[in-house]
Protein backbone atom coordinates (compact mmCIF):
# COMPACT_ATOMS: atom_id res chain seq x y z
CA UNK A 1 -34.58 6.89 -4.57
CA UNK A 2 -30.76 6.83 -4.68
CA UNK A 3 -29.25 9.13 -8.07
CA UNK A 4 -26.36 7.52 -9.79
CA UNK A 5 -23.47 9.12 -7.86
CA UNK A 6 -25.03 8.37 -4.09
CA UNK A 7 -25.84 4.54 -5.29
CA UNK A 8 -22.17 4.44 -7.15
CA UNK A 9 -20.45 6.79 -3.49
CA UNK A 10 -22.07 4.50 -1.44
CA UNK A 11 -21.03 1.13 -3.17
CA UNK A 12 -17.56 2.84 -3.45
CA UNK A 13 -17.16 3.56 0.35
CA UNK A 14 -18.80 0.33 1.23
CA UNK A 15 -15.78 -1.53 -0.73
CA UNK A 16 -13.44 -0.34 1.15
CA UNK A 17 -14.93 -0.78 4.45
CA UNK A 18 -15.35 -4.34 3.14
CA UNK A 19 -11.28 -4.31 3.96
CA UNK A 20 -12.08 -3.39 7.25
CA UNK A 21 -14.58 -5.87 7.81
CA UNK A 22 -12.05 -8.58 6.50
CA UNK A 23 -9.88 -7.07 9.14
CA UNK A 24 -12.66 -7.52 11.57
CA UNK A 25 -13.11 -10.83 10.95
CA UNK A 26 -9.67 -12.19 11.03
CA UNK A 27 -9.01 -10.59 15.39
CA UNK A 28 -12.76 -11.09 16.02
CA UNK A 29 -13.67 -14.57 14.70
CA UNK A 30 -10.59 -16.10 13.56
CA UNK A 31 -8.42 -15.24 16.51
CA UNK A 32 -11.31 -14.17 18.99
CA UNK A 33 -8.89 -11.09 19.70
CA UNK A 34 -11.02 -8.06 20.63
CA UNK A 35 -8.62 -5.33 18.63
CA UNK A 36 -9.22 -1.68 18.86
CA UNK A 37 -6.65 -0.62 17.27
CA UNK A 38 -8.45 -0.19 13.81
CA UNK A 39 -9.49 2.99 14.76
CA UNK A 40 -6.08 4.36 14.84
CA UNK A 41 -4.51 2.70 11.97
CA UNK A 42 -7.06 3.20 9.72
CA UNK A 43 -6.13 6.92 9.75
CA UNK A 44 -2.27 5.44 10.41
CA UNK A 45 -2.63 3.86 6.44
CA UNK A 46 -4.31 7.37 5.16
CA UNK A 47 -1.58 9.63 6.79
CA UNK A 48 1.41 7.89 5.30
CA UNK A 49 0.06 7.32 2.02
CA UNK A 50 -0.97 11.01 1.65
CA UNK A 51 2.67 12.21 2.90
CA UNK A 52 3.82 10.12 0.69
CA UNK A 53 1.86 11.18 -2.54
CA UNK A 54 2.29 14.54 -1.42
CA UNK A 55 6.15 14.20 -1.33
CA UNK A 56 6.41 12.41 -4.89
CA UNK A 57 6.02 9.01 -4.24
CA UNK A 58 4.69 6.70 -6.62
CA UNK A 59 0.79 6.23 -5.18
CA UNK A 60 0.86 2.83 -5.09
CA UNK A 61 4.05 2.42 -3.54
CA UNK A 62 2.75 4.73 -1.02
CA UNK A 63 -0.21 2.72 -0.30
CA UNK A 64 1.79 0.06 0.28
CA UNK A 65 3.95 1.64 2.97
CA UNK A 66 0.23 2.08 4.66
CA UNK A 67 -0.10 -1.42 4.63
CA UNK A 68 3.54 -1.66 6.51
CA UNK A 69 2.31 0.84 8.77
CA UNK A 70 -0.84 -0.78 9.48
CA UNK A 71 1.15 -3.79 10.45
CA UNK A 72 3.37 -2.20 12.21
CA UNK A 73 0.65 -0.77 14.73
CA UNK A 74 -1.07 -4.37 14.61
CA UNK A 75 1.98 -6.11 15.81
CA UNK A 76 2.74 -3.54 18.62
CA UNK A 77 -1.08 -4.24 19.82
CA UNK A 78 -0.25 -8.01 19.67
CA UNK A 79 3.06 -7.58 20.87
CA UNK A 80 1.54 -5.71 24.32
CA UNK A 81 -0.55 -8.92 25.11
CA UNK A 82 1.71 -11.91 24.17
CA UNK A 83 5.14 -10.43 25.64
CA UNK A 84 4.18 -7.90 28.40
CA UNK A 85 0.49 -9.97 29.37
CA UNK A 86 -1.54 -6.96 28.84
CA UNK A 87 -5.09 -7.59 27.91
CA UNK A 88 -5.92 -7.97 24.56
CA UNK A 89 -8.76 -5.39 25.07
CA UNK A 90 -6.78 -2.84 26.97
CA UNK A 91 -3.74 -3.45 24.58
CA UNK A 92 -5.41 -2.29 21.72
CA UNK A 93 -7.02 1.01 23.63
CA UNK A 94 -3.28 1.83 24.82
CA UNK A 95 -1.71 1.68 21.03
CA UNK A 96 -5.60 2.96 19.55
CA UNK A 97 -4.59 6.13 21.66
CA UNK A 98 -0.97 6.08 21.07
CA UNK A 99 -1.90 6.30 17.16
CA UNK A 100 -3.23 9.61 17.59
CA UNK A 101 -0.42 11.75 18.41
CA UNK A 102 1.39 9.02 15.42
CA UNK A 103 -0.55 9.98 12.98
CA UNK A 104 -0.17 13.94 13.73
CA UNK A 105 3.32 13.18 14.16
CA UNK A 106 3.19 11.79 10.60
CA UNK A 107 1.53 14.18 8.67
CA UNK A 108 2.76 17.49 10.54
CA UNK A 109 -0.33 18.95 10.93
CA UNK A 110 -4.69 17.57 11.45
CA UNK A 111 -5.17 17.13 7.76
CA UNK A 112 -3.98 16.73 4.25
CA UNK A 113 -5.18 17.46 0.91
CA UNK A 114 -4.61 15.23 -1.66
CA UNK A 115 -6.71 17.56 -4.74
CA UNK A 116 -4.59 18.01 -7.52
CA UNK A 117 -2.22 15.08 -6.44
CA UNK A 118 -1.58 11.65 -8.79
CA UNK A 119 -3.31 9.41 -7.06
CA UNK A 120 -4.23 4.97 -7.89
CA UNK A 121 -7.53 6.03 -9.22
CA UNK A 122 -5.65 8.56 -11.41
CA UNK A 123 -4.99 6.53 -14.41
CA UNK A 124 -8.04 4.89 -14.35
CA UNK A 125 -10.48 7.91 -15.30
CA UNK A 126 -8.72 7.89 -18.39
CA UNK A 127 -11.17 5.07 -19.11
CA UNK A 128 -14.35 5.69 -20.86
CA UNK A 129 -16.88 5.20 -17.93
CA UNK A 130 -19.05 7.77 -16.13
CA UNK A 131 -16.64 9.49 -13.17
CA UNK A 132 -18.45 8.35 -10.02
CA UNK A 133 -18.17 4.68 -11.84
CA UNK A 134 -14.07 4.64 -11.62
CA UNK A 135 -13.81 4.14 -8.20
CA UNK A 136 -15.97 1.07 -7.94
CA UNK A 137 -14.20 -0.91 -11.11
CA UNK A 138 -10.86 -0.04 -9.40
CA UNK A 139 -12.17 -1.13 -5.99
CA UNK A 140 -14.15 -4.02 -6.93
CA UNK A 141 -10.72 -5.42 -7.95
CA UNK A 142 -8.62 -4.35 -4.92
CA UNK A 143 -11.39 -6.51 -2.91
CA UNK A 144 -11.13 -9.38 -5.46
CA UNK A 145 -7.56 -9.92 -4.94
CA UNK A 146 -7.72 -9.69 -1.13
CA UNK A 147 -10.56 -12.02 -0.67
CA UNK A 148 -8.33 -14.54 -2.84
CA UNK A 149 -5.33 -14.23 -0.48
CA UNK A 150 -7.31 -14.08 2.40
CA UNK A 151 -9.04 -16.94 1.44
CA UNK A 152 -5.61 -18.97 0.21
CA UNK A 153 -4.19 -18.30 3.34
CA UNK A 154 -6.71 -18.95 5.80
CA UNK A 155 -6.57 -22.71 3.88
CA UNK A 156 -3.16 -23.33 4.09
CA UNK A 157 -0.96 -24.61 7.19
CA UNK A 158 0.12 -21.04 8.47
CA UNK A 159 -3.62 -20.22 8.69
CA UNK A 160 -5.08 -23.17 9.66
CA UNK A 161 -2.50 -22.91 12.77
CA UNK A 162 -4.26 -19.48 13.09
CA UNK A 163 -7.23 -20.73 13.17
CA UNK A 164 -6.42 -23.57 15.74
CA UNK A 165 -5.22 -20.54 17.89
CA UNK A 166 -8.36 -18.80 18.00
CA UNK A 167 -10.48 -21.93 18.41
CA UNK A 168 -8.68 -23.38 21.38
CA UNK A 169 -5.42 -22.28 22.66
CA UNK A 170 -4.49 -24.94 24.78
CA UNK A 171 -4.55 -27.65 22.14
CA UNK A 172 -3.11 -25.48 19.28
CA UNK A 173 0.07 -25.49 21.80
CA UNK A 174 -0.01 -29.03 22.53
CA UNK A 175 0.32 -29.43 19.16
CA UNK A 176 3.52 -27.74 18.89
CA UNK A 177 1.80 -24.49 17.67
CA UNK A 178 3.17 -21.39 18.46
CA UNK A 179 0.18 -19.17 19.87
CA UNK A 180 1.88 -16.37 20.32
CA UNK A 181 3.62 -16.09 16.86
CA UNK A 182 0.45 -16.50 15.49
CA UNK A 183 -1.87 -13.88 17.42
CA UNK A 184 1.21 -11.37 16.67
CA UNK A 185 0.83 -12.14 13.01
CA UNK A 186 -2.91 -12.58 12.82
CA UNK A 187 -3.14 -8.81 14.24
CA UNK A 188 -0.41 -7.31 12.11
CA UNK A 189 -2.56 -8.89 8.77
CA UNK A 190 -5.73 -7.51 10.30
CA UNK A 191 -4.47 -4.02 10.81
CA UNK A 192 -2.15 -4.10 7.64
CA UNK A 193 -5.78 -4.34 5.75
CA UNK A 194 -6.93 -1.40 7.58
CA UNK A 195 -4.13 0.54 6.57
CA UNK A 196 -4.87 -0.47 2.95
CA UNK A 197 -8.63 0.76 3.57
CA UNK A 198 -7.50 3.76 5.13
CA UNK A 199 -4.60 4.63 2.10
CA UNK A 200 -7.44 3.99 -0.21
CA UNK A 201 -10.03 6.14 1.56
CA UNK A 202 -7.94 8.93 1.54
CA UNK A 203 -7.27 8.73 -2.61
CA UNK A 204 -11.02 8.19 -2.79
CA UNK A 205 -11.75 11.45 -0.62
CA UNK A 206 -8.89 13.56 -1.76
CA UNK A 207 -7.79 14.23 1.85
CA UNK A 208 -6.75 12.22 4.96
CA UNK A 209 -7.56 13.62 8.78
CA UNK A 210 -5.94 12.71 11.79
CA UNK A 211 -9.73 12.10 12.84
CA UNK A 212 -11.27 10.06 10.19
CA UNK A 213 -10.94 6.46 11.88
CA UNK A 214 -13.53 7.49 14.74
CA UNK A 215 -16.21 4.89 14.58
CA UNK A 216 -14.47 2.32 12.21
CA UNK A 217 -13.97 -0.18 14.40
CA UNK A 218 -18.19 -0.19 14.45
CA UNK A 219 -18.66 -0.06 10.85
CA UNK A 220 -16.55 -2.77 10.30
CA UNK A 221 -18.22 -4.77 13.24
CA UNK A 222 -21.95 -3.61 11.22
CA UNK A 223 -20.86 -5.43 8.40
CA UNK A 224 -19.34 -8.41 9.53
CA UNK A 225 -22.74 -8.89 11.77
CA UNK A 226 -24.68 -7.54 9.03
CA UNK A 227 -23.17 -10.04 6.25
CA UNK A 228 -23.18 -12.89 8.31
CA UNK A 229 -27.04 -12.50 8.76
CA UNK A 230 -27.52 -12.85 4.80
CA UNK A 231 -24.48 -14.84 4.20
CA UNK A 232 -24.12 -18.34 6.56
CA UNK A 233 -20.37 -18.41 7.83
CA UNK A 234 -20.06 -21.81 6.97
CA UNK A 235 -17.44 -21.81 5.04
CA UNK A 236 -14.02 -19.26 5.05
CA UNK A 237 -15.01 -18.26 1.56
CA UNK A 238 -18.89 -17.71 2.74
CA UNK A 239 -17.14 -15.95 5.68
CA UNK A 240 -15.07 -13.38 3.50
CA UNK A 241 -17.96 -12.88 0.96
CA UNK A 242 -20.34 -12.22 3.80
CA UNK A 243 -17.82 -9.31 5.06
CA UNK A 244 -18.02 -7.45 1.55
CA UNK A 245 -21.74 -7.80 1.22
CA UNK A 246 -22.26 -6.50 4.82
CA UNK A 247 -20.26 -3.42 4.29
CA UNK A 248 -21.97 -2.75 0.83
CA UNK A 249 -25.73 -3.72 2.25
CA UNK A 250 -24.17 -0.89 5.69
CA UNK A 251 -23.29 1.85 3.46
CA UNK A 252 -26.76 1.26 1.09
CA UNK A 253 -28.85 1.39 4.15
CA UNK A 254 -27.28 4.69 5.64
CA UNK A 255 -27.40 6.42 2.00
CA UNK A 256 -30.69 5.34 1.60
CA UNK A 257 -31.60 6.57 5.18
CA UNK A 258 -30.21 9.71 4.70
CA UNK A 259 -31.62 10.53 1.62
CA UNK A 260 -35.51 9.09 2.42
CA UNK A 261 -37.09 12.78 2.95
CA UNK A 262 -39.65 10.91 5.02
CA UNK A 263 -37.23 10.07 7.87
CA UNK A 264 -36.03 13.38 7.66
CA UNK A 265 -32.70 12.10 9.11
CA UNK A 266 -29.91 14.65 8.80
CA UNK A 267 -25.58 13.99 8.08
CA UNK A 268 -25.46 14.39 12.20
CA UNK A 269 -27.45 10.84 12.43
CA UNK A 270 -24.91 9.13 11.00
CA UNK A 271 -23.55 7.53 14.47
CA UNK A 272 -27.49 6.78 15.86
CA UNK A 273 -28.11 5.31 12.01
CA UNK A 274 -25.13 3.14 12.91
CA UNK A 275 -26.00 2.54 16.71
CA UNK A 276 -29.65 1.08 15.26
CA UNK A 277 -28.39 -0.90 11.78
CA UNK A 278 -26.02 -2.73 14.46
CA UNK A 279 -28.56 -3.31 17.49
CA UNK A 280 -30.17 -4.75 14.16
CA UNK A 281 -27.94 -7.06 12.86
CA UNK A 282 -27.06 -8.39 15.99
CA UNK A 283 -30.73 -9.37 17.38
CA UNK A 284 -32.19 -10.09 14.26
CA UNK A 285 -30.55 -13.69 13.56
CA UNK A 286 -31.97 -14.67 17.13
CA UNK A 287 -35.36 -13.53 16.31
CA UNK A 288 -35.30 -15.60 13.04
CA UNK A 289 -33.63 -18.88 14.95
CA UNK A 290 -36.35 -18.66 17.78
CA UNK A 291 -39.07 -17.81 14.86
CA UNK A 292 -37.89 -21.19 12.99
CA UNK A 293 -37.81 -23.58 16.00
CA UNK A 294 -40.87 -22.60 16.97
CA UNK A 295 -42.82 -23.23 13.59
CA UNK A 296 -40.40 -26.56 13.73
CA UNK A 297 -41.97 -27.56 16.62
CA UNK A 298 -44.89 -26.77 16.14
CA UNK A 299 -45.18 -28.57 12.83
CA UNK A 300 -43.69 -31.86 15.05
């Protein structure tokens, strides 16, 4: 069994990869854009909100210059493929590695310690709950709000346009769409909530490292597979949902994994943990769909 503070660590880290797997879901699904570049700009959001704590800054304005950042690397990415034809894939390698020497560029040196700084959770342990409990309220309402505006936008005419340009190009333009306007914009959101995970990661681990978005492109993709096999995608709403309960369900089943003595899985099996919770996820559904139509048939 879990103890308080590895349920309440892994719910809080599963939160915020819940932004990512928002992210995910608007380049993947929405605009069936294969984007990379979360894996650069997730680290992009946590080095410019830690300089920016570090040097005074108000934390929350300084999260929200991650988000600007995040967007900032997003458009480039989109930017690559619409203007200069570059594949969306390749694209978002070129700006993924690009990022790298940004971020060191950014925060002067690999890492940055944020221990002792004001931070967005700051104000909040002044509040009479247990200290591993903070993070979550503050969290929980951080991925309130976003699902709302996701979820406003995606319904009205900018993001049903979006959504017209991910479904089918061709007809999106006859119908006086502009594609490329959106794709641009639809990538810049994406990585703009990446940043915010990344700002908010840092705050939440008291440091940011030029080498902590390795692997978050796959965590996100784990819990947008992994949510939509509990949660149908039927709906945008189901959709968004489905991305938050994927990432929490993720970060459960690798804190649980680690900590079953059983196993005896070690902190080094994090990425083959991963590597099987995704295989998972994505097989799974088609077992259960070939299951069903088979006892449907057979039942006919």
């Amino acid at each position: 069994m879990l103890s308080d503070i590895a349920l309440y660590g892994a719910i809080e880290t599963g939160l915020i990869y819940g932004l990512v797997a928002f992210a995910i879901y608007i380049s993947f699904r929405v605009l069936d854009f294969p984007d990379l570049t979360v894996d650069g700009s997730f680290p992009l959001g946590a080095a410019v909100a830690a300089v920016l704590i570090v040097d005074g800054w108000d934390p929350w304005l300084a999260t929200g210059c991650a988000v600007l950042a995040g967007m900032a690397a997003g458009a480039v990415t989109a930017i690559l493929n619409v203007k200069l034809k570059i594949l969306n894939l390749l694209a978002s390698i070129l700006t993924m590695i690009a990022l790298y020497s940004v971020n060191l560029r950014v925060m002067g040196r690999p890492n940055i310690a944020l221990l002792g700084e004001d931070t967005v959770l700051t104000p909040w342990y002044s509040l009479d709950l247990p200290y591993h409990q903070v993070p979550v309220l503050l969290f929980v309402i951080v991925i309130f709000i976003s699902l709302i505006l996701l979820w406003r936008f995606m319904k009205s005419e900018t993001g049903l346009a979006m959504r017209a340009t991910g479904a089918n190009p061709r007809m999106a333009r006859a119908q006086g769409i502009a594609t490329g306007a959106m794709i641009i914009l639809g990538v810049a959101v994406s990585n703009g909530l990446v940043g915010l995970a990344g700002a908010l990661f840092a705050q939440s681990q008291g440091a940011a490292d030029v080498t902590m978005g390795v692997g978050v492109i796959v965590i996100g993709l784990a819990s947008l597979i992994g949510g939509e096999a509990v949660i149908t995608p039927s709906t945008v709403m189901r959709a968004l949902i489905a991305c938050v309960v994927g990432a929490i369900i993720y970060r459960l089943a690798i804190a649980f994994a680690l900590n079953a003595d059983f196993l005896g899985l070690q902190a080094q099996d994090l990425n083959l943990i991963t590597a099987v919770l995704v295989t998972l996820a994505i097989v799974l559904p088609g077992i259960r769909s070939s299951v069903v139509s088979k006892f449907t048939r057979r039942k006919a």
